[in-house]
Protein backbone atom coordinates (compact mmCIF):
# COMPACT_ATOMS: atom_id res chain seq x y z
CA UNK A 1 82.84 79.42 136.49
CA UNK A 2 86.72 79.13 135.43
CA UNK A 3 87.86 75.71 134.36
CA UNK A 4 91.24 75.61 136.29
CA UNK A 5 93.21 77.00 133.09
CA UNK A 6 93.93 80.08 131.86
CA UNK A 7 90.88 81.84 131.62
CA UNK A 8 89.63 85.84 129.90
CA UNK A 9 86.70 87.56 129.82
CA UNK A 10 85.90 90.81 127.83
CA UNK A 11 83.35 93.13 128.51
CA UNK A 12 81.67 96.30 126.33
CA UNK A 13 82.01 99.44 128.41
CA UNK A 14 79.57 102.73 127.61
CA UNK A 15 80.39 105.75 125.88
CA UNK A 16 80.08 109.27 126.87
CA UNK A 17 76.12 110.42 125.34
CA UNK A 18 74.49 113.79 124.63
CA UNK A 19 73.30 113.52 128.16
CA UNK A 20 74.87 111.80 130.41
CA UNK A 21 78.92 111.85 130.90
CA UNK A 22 81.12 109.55 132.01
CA UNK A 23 82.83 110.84 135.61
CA UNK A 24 85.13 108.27 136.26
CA UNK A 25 85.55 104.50 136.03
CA UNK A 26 87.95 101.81 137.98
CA UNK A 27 88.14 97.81 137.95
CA UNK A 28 88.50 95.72 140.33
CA UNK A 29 89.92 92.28 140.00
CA UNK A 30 92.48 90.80 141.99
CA UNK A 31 95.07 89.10 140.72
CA UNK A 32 93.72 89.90 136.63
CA UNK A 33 95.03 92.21 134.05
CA UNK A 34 92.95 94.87 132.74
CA UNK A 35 93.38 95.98 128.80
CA UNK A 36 91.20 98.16 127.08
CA UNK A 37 91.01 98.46 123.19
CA UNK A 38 88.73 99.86 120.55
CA UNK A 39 86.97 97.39 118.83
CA UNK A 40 85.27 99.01 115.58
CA UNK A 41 84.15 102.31 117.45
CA UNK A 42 83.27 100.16 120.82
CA UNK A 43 85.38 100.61 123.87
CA UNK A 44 86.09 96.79 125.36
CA UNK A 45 87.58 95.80 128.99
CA UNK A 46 89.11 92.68 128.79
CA UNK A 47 90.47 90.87 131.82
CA UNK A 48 93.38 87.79 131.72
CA UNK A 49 95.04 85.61 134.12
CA UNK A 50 97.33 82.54 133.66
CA UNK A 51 95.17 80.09 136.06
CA UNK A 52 91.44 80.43 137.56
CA UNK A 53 89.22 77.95 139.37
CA UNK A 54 85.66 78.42 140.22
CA UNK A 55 83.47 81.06 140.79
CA UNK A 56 85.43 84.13 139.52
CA UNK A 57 84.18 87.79 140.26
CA UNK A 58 84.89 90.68 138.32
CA UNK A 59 84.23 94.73 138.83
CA UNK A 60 83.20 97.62 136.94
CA UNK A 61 82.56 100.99 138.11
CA UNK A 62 81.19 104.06 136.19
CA UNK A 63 80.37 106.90 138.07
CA UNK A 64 77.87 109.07 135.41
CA UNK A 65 76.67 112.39 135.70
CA UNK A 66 73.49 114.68 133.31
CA UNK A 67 75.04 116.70 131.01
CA UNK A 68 72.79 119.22 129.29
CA UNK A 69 75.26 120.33 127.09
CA UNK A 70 74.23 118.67 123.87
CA UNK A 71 77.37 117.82 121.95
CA UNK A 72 76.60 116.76 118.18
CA UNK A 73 80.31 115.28 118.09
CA UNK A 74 79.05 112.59 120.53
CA UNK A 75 76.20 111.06 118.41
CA UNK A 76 77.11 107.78 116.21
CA UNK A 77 77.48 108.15 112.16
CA UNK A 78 75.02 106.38 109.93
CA UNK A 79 76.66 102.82 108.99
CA UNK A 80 76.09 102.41 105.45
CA UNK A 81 76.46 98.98 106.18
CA UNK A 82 73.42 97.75 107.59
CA UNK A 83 71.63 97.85 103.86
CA UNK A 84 74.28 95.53 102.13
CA UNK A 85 72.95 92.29 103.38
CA UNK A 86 69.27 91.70 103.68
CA UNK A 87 68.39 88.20 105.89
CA UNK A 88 66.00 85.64 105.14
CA UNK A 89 63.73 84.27 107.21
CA UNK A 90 62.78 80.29 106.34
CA UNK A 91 59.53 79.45 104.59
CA UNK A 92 56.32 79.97 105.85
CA UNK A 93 57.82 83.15 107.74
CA UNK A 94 59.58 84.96 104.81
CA UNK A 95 56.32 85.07 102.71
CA UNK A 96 54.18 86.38 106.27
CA UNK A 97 56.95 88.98 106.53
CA UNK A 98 57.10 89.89 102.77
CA UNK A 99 53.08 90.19 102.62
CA UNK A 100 53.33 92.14 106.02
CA UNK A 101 56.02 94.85 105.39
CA UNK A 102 53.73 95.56 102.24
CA UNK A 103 50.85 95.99 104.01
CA UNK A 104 52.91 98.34 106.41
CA UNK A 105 54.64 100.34 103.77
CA UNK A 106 51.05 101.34 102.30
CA UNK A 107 50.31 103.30 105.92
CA UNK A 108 53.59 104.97 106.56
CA UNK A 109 54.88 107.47 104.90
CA UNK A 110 58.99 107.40 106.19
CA UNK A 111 61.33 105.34 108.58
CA UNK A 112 59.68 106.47 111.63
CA UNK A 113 56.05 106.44 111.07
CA UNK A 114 56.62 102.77 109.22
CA UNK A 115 59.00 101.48 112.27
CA UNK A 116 55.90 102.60 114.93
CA UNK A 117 53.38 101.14 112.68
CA UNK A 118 55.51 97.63 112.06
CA UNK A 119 55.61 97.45 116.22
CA UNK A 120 51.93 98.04 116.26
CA UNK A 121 51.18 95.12 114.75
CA UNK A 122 52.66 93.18 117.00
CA UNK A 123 51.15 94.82 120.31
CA UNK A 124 47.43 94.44 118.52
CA UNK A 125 45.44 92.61 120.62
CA UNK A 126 44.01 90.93 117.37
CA UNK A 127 46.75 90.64 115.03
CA UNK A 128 46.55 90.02 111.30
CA UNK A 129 47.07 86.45 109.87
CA UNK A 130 50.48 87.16 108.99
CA UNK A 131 51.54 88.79 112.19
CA UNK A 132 50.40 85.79 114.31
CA UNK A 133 52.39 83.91 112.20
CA UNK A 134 55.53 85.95 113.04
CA UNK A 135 54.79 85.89 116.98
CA UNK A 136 55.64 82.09 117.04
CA UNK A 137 59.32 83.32 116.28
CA UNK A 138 59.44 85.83 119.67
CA UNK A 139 60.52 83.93 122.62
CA UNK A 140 61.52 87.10 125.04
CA UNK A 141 62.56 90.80 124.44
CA UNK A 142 65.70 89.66 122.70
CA UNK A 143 64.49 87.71 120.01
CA UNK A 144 61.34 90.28 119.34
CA UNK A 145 64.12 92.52 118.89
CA UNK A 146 66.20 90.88 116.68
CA UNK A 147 63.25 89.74 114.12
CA UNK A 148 62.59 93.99 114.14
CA UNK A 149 65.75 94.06 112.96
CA UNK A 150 65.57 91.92 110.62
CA UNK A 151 62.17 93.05 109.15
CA UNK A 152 63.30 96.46 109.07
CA UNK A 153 66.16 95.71 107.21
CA UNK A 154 64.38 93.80 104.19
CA UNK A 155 62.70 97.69 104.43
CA UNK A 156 65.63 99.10 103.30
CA UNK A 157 65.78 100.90 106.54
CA UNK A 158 69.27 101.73 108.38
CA UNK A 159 68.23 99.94 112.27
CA UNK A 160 70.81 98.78 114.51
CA UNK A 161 70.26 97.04 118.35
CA UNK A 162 71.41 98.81 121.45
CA UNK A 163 71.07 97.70 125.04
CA UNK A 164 70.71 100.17 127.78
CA UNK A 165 69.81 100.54 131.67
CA UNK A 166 67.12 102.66 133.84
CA UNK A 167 69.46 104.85 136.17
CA UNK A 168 67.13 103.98 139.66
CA UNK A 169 68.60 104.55 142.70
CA UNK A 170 69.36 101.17 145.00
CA UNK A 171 68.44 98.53 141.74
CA UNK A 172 70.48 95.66 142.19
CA UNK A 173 70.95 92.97 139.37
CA UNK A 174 69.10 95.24 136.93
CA UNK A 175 68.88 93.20 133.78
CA UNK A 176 70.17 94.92 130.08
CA UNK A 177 67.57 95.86 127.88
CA UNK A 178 67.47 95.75 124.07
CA UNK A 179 66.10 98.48 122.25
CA UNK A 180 65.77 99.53 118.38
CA UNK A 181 67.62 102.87 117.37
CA UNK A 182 66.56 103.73 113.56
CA UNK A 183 67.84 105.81 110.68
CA UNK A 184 65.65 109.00 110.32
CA UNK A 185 65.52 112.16 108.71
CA UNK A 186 66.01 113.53 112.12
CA UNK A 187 69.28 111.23 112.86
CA UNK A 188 69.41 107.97 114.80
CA UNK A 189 65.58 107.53 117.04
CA UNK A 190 65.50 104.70 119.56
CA UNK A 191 62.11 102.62 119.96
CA UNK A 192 61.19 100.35 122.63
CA UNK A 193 60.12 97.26 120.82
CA UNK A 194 58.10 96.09 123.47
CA UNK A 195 56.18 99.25 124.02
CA UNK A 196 56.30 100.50 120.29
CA UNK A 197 57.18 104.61 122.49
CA UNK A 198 60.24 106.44 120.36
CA UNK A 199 62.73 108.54 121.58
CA UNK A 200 65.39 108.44 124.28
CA UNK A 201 63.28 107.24 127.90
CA UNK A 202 63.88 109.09 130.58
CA UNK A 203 66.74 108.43 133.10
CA UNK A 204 67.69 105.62 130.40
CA UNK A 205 71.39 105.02 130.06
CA UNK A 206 72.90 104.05 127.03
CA UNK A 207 75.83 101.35 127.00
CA UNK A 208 76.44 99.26 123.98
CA UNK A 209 75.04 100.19 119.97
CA UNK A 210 75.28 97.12 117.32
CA UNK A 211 74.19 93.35 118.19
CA UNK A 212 77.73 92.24 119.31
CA UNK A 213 77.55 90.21 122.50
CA UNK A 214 78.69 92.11 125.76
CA UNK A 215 80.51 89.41 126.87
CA UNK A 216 82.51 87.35 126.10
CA UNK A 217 84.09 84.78 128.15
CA UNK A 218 87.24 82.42 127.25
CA UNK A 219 87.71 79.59 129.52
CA UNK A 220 84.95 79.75 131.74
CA UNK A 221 81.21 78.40 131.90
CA UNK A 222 77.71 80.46 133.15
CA UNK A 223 79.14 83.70 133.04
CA UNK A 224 76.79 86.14 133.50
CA UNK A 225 76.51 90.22 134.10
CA UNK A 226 74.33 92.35 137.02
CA UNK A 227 74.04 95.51 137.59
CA UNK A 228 73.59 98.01 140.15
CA UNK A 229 72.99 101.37 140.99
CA UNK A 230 72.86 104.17 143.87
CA UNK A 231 72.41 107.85 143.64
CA UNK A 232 75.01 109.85 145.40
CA UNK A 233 75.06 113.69 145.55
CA UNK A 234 78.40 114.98 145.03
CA UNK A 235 79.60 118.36 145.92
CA UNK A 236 81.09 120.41 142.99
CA UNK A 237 83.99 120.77 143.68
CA UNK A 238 84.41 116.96 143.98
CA UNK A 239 82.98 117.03 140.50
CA UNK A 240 85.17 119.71 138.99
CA UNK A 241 88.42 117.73 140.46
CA UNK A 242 86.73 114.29 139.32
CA UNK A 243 85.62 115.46 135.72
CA UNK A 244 88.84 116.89 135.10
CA UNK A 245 91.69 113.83 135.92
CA UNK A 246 91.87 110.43 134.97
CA UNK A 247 91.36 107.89 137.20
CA UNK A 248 93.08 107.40 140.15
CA UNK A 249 92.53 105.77 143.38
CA UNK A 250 93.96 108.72 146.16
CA UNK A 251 94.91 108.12 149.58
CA UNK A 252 92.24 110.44 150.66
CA UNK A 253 89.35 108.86 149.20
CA UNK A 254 88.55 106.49 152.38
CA UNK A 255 84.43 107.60 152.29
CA UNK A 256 81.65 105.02 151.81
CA UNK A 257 81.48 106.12 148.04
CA UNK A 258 84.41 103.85 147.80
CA UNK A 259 82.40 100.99 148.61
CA UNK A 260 81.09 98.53 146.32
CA UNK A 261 77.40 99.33 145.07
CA UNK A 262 75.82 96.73 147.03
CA UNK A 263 77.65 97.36 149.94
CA UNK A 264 76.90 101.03 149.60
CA UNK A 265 73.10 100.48 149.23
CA UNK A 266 73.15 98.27 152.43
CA UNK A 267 74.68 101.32 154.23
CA UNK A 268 71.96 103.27 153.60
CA UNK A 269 70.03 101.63 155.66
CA UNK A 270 72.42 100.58 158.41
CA UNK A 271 73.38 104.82 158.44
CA UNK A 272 69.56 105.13 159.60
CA UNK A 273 69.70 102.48 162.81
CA UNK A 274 70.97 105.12 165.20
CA UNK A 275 68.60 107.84 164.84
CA UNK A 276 65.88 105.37 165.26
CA UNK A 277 67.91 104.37 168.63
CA UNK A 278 67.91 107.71 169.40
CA UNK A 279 63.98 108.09 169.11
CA UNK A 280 64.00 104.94 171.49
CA UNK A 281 66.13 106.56 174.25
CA UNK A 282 63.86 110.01 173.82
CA UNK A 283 60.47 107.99 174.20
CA UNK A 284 61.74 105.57 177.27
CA UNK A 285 64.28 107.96 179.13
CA UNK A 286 62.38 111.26 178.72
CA UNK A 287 58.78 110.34 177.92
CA UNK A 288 58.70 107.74 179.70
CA UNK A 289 57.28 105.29 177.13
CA UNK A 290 56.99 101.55 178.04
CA UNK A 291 58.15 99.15 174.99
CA UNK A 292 58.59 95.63 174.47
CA UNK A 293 61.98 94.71 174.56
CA UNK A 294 64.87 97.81 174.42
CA UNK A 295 65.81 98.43 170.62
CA UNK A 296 62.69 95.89 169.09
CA UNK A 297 61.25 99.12 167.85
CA UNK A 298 64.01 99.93 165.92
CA UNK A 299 64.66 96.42 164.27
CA UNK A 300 60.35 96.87 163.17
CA UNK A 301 60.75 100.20 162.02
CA UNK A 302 63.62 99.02 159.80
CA UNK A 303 61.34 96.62 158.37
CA UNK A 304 58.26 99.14 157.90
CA UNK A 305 61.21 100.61 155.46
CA UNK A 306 60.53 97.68 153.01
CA UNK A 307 57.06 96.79 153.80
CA UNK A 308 55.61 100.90 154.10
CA UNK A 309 53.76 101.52 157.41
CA UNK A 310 50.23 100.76 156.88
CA UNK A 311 51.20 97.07 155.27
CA UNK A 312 53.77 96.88 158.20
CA UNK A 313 51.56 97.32 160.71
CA UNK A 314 49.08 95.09 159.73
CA UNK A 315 51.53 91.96 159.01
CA UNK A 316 53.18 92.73 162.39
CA UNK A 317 49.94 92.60 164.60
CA UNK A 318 48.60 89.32 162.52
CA UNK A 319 51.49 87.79 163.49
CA UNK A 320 51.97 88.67 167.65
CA UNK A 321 48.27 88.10 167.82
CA UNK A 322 48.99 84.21 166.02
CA UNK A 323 52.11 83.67 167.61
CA UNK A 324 50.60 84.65 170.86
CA UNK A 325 47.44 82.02 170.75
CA UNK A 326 49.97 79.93 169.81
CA UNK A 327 52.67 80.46 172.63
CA UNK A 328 49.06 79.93 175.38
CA UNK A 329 49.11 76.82 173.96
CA UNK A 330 52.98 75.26 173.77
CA UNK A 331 52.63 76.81 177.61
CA UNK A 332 50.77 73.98 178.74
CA UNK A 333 53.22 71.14 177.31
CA UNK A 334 55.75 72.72 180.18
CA UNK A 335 58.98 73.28 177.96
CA UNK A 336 62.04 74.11 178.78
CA UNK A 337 62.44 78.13 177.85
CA UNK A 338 65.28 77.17 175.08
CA UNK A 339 63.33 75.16 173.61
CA UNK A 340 59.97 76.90 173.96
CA UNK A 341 61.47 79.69 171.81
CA UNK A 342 62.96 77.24 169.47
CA UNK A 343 59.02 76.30 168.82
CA UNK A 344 57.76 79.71 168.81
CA UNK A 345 60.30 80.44 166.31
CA UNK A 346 59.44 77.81 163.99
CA UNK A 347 56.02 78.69 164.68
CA UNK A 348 56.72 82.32 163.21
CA UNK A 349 58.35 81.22 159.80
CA UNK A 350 55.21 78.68 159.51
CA UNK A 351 52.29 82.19 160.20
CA UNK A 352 55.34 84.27 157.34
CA UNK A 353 54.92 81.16 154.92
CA UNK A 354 51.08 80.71 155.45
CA UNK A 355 50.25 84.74 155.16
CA UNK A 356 52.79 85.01 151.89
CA UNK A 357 51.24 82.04 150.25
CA UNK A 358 47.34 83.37 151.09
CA UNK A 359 48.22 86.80 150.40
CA UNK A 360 49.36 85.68 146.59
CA UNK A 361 46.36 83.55 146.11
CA UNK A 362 43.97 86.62 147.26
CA UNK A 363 46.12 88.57 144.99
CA UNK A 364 47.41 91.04 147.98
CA UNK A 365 51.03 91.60 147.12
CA UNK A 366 51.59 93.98 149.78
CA UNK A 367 51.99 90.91 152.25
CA UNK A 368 54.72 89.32 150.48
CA UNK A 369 56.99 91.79 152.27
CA UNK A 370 56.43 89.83 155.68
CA UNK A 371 59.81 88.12 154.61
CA UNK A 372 61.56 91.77 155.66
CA UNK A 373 60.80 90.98 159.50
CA UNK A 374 63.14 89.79 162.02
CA UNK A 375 62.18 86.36 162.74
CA UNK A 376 64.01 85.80 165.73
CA UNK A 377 62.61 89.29 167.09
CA UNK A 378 59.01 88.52 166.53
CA UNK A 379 59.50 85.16 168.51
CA UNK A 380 61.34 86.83 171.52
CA UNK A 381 58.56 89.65 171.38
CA UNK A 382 56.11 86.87 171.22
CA UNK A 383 57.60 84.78 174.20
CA UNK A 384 58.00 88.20 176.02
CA UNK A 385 54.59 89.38 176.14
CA UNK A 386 53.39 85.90 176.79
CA UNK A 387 54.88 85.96 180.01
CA UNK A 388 53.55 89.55 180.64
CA UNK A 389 50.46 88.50 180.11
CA UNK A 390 50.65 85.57 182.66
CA UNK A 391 52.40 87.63 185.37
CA UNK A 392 50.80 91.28 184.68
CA UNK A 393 47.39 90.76 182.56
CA UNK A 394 46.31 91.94 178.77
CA UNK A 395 46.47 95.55 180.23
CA UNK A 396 50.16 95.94 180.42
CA UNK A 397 50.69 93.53 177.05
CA UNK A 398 48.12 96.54 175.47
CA UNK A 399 50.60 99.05 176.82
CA UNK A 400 53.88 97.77 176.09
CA UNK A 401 52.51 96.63 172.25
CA UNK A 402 51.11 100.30 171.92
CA UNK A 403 54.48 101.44 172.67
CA UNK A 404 56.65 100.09 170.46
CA UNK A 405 54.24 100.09 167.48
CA UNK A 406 53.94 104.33 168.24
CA UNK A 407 58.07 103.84 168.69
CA UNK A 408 58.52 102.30 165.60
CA UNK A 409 56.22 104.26 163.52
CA UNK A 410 57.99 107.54 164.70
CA UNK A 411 61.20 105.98 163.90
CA UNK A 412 59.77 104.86 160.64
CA UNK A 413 58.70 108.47 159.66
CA UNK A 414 61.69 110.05 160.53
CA UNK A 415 63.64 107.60 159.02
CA UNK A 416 61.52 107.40 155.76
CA UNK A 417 62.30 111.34 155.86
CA UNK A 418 64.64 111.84 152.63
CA UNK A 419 66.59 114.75 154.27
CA UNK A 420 67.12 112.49 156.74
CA UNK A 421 68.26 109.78 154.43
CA UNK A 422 70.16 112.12 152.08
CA UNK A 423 72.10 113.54 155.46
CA UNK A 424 72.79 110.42 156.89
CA UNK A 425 74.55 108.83 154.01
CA UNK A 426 76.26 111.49 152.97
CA UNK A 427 77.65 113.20 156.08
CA UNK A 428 78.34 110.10 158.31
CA UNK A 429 80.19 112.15 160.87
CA UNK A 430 76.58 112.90 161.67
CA UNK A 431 77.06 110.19 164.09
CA UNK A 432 79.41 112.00 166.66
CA UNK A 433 76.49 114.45 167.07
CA UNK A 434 74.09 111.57 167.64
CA UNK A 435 76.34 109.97 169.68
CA UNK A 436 76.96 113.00 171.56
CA UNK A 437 73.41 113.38 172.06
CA UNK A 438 72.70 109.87 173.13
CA UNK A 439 75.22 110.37 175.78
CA UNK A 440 73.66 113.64 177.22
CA UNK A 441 70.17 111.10 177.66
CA UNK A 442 72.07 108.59 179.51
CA UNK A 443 73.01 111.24 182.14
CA UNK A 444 69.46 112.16 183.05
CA UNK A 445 67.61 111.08 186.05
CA UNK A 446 64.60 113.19 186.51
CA UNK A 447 61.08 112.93 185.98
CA UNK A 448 59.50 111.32 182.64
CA UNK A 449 56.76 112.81 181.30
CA UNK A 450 54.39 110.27 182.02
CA UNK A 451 55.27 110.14 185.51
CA UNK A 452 54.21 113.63 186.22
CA UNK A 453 50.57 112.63 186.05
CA UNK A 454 51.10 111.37 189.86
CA UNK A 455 51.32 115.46 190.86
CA UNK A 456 47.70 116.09 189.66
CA UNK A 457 46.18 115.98 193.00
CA UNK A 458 48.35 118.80 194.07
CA UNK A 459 47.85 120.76 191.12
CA UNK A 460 43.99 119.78 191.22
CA UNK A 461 44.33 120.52 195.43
């Protein structure tokens, strides 16, 4: 949050790694200027401007690619200088640490075995008198880390901190994690100090070695930094053109890729709405298949995309069946149909809240997605098949809920389909052919399939 004055923020940005290279990066930040600099071996960002007030904003994009091409040039050097000045912890601590590194240096025979078997001691599910008292100083991942460090370095062992994210497609506000990289015979070995595992994790992205903060923010409050991630496939000739310029923001690059992270991510799912639509028009105009409401199948299957079918299903069914007992009873207080909706609405969110809350206490975590359904839909389906059932019977409510749960499952499937996904996203002109498709349904008029069941008695004749 700027003060009103001038206001800068610098940021550490990554290096290029054994195996994974840096593709291209950009900033964006209106009305700022961007300067980077080397600070001691670490690339910084930093951005200005003469006068900012309130919530400020600020971009960083790094496209990476794996590299398998192991390039020894890449990999830090040894600083000499993490032996020079050994901390002190204060009293009772120091002596708990002193009379623990002992006992650790007695069952290790070099920097790695002793760095696995000092992180042990911590994850023992009965630790030693002296580790327990050492526990009282961790707090969270950061500070476990830092007292490694600083136990390690009374060792006499080179140990640095390094933060680092898990490349997952569609994370959003992925937090940094610290991690312990030590001085071995073998070179530099990172260790997880929460799971005491060594060596590089997979799919785990390196950005910023040493304990320096990663940012740093001058007139400004809360700052804070998220991350987030998509996985793109990317021909190679894009790559080859990509790898080899600087970057540059061309004309020609008007594609989704463009797009901010979380705006891409949301596309991925918006990309998928029209083939569902298109399983809709298939199942009404050429099967023949009764549903409840046009494109409500669609709008569920979207949500069986978060929730997974089988979960889904279940949450959707508890909730019509509620909402329905419900609705037979705000029927006899004669409301108006705005209104009536209005209740059945609120009715809704009260059957989400109630399931989410029961589901946490029974420990069933799969219902907690019943936040990823339409509200509004689920009350209009509700209201819709109330009145079907007071003008038609159960038998067509059966019927028309059969059809859109089948609907939505088959859009779910094909949706959930990761060719389907993969093609979608990245070849949005897709849409002409469904489009082009979607108009060739709306010209027929003949028979559905389920109608020709009414020609049996000639067939049978």
């Amino acid at each position: 949050m700027a003060d009103g004055g001038p206001a800068k923020a610098t940021l550490t940005l990554p290096d290029h790694q054994s195996d994974v290279r840096i593709l291209d990066e950009s900033f964006a930040s209106p009305g700022y200027g961007i300067n980077q600099f080397d600070d001691n071996g670490q690339r910084r960002a930093e951005w200005s401007i003469r006068e900012a007030k309130g919530r400020q904003t600020l971009y960083y994009k790094v496209n990476l690619y794996p590299d398998s091409v192991s390039d020894p040039d890449r990999e830090p050097p040894v600083e000499n200088d993490t032996l020079t000045v050994k901390p002190r912890l204060p009293e009772p601590y120091q002596t708990a640490a002193d009379s623990l590194l002992e006992s650790v240096t007695e069952r290790s025979a070099d920097a790695r075995s002793f760095t696995g078997t000092l992180i042990n001691e911590f994850l023992d599910s009965s630790p030693g008198q002296n580790t327990n008292m050492l526990l009282g100083m961790i707090d969270n991942r950061e500070s476990r880390t830092r007292l490694l460090i600083d136990l390690l370095t009374m060792a006499d062992i080179p140990v640095r901190m390094v933060r680092g994210l898990y490349l997952e497609d569609g994370r959003r506000r992925q937090p940094m994690l610290d991690m312990l990289e030590v001085y071995t015979n073998d070179g530099w070995l990172m260790f997880d100090p929460v799971t005491g595992e060594s060596g590089n994790p997979a799919n785990f992205f390196l950005w910023q070695r040493g304990g320096k903060s990663m940012l740093d923010v001058m007139g400004g409050t809360n700052s804070r930094v998220s991350f987030s991630m998509i996985s793109q496939a990317v021909p190679a000739r894009e790559l080859a053109i990509q790898n080899s310029q600087a970057d540059e923001v061309a004309l020609i690059d008007f594609s989704i890729y463009a797009l901010p992270l979380e705006v891409q991510n949301a596309f991925k799912s918006i990309l998928l709405i029209p083939i569902g639509t298109l399983v809709v028009l298939f199942m009404r105009i050429i099967v023949g298949l009764r549903t409840s409401g046009t494109f409500m199948p669609v709008l569920i299957s979207v949500a069986f995309l978060e929730t997974q079918l089988l979960p889904g299903l279940t949450i959707f069914i508890t909730i019509v069946s509620i909402g329905l007992w419900m609705r037979s009873i705000l029927s006899q207080l004669n409301m108006l149909l705005v209104a009536r909706l209005a209740a059945v609405m609120i009715v809704v969110i009260g059957i989400m809240g109630a399931m989410s809350i029961l589901s946490w206490k029974l420990g069933i975590t799969q219902a907690l997605t019943v936040t990823f359904f339409p509200m509004i839909i689920l009350a209009w389906t509700i209201e819709r098949m109330s009145i079907l059932w007071e003008e038609e019977g159960p038998r067509d409510v059966v019927i028309e809920g059969f059809g859109s749960l089948l609907v939505a499952t088959i859009s779910y499937l094909l949706m959930s389909n990761p060719t389907v996904e993969h093609l979608t996203f990245n070849f949005p002109e897709l849409l002409f052919a469904v489009l082009g498709v979607t108009l060739m349904l709306g010209q027929y008029t003949g028979y559905r399939l389920l109608e020709l069941r009414r020609f049996r008695p000639l067939v049978q004749g």
